[in-house]
N, C-alpha and C. Protein backbone atom coordinates (compact mmCIF):
# COMPACT_ATOMS: atom_id res chain seq x y z
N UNK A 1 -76.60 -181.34 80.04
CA UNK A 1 -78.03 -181.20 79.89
C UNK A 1 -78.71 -181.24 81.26
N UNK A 2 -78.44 -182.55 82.27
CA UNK A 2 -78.41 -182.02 83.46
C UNK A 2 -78.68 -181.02 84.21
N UNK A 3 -77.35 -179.74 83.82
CA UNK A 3 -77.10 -179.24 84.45
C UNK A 3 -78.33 -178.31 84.29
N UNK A 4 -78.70 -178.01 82.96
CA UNK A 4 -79.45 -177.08 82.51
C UNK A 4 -80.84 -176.92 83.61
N UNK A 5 -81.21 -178.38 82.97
CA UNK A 5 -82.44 -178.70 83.55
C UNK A 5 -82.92 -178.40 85.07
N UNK A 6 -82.13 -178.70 86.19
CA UNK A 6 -81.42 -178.39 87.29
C UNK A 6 -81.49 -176.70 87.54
N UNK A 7 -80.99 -176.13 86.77
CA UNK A 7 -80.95 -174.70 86.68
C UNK A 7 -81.74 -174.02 86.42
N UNK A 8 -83.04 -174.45 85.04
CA UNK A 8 -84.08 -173.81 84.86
C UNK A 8 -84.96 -174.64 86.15
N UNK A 9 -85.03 -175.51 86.94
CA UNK A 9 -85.99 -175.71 88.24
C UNK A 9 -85.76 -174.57 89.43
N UNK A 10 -84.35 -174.90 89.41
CA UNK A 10 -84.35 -173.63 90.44
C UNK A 10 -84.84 -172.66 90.27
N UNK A 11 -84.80 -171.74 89.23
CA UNK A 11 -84.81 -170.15 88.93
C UNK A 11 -86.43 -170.34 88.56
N UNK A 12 -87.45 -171.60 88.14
CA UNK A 12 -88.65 -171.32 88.65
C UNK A 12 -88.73 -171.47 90.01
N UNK A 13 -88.70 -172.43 90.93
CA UNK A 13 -88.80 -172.28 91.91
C UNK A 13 -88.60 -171.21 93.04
N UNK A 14 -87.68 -170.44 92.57
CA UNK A 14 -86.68 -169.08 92.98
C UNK A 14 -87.75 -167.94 92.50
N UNK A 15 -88.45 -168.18 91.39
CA UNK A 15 -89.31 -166.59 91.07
C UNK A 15 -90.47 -167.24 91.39
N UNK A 16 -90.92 -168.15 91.90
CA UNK A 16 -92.33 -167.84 92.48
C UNK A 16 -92.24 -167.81 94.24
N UNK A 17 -90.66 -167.76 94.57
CA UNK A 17 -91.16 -167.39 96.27
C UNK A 17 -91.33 -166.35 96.30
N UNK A 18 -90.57 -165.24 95.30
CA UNK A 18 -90.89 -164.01 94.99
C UNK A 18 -91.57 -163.20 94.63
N UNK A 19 -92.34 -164.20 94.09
CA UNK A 19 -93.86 -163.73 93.08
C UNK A 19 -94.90 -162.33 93.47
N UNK A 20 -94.72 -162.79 94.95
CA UNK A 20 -95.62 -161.59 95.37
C UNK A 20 -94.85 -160.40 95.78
N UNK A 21 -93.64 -160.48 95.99
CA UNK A 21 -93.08 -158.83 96.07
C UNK A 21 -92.57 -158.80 97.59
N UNK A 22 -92.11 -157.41 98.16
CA UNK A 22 -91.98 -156.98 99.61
C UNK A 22 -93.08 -156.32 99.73
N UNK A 23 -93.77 -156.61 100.94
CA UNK A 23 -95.17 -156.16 101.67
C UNK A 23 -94.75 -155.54 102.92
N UNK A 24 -94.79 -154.15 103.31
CA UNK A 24 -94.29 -154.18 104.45
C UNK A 24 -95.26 -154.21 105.56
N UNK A 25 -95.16 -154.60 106.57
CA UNK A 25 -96.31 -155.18 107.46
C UNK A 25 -97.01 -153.83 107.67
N UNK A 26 -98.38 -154.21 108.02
CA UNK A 26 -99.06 -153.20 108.84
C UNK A 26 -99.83 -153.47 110.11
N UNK A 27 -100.11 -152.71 111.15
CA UNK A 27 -100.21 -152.81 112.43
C UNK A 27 -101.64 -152.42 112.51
N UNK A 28 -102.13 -153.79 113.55
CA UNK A 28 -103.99 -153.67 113.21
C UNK A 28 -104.36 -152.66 114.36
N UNK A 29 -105.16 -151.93 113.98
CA UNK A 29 -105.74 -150.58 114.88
C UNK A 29 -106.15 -151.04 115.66
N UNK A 30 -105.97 -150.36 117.25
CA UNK A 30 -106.08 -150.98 118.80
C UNK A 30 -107.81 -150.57 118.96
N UNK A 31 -108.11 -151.89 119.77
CA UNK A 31 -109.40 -151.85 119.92
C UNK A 31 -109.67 -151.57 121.28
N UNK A 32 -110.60 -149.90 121.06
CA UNK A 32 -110.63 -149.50 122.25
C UNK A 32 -111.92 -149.60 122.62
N UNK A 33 -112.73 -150.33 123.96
CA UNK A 33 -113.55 -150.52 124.35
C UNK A 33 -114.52 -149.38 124.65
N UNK A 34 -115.69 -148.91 124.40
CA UNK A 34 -116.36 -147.85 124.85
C UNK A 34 -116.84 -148.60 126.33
N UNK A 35 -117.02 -147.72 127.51
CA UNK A 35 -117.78 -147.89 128.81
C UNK A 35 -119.21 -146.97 128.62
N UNK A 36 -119.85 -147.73 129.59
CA UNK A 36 -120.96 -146.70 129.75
C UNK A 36 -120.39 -145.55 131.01
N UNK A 37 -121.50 -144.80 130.65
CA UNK A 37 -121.55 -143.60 131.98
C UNK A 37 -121.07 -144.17 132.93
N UNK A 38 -120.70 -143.24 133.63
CA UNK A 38 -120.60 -143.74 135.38
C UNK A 38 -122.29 -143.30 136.29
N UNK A 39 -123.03 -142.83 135.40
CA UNK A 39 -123.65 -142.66 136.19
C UNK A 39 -124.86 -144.12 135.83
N UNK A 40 -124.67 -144.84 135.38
CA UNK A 40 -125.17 -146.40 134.63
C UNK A 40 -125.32 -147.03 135.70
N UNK A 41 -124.17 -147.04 136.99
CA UNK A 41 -124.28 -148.15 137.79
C UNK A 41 -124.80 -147.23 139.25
N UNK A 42 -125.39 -146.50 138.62
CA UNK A 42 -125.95 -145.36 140.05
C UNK A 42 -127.77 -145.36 140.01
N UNK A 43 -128.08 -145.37 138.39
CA UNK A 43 -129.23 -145.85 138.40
C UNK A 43 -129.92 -146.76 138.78
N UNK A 44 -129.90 -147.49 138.78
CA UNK A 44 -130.55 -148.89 139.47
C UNK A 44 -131.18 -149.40 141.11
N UNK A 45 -129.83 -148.37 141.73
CA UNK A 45 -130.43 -148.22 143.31
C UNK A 45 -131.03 -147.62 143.74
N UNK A 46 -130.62 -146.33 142.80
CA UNK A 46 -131.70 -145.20 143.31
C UNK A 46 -133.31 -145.74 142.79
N UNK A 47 -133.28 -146.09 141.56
CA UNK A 47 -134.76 -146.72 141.21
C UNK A 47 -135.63 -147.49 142.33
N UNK A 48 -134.46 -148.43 142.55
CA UNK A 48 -134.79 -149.22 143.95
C UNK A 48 -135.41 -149.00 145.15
N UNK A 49 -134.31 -147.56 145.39
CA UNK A 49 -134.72 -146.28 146.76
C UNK A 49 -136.13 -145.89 146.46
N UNK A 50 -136.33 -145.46 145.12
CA UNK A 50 -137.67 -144.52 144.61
C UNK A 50 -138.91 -146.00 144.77
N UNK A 51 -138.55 -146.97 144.84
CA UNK A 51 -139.82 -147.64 144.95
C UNK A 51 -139.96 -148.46 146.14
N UNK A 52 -139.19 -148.52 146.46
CA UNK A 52 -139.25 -148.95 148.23
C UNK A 52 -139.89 -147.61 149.10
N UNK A 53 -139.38 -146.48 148.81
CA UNK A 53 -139.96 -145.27 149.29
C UNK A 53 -141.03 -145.34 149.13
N UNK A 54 -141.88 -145.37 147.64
CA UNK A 54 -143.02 -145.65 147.59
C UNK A 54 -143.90 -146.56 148.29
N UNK A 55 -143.35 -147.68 148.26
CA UNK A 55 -143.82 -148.77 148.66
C UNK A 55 -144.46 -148.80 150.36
N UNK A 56 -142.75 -147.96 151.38
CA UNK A 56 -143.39 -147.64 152.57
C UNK A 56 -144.43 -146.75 152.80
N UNK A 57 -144.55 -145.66 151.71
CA UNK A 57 -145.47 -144.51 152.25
C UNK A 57 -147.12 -145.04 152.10
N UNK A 58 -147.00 -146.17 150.82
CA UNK A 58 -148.68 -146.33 151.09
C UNK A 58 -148.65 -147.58 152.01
């Protein structure tokens, strides 16, 4: 009787590691960064240029 008992624990224990099946992995989509323009870090000086220019002429 033992033995039984013993035997039906296992074979639950045994079908619920199984429970959920084979999953085969999947691979998370690479995260690719957008940049700005290159011309982003060109603006700013020239703005700079355009109002200092200003600035000397009056």
């Amino acid at each position: 009787m033992k033995k039984i008992a013993l035997a039906a624990a296992l074979s639950v224990a045994a079908s619920s590691a199984f429970a959920g099946g084979f999953v085969e992995p999947q691979m998370e989509p690479e995260v690719v960064k957008q940049t700005t323009s290159s011309s982003g870090g060109v603006l700013v000086p020239l703005l700079l240029l355009v109002v200092l220019a200003a600035a000397a002429a009056s």
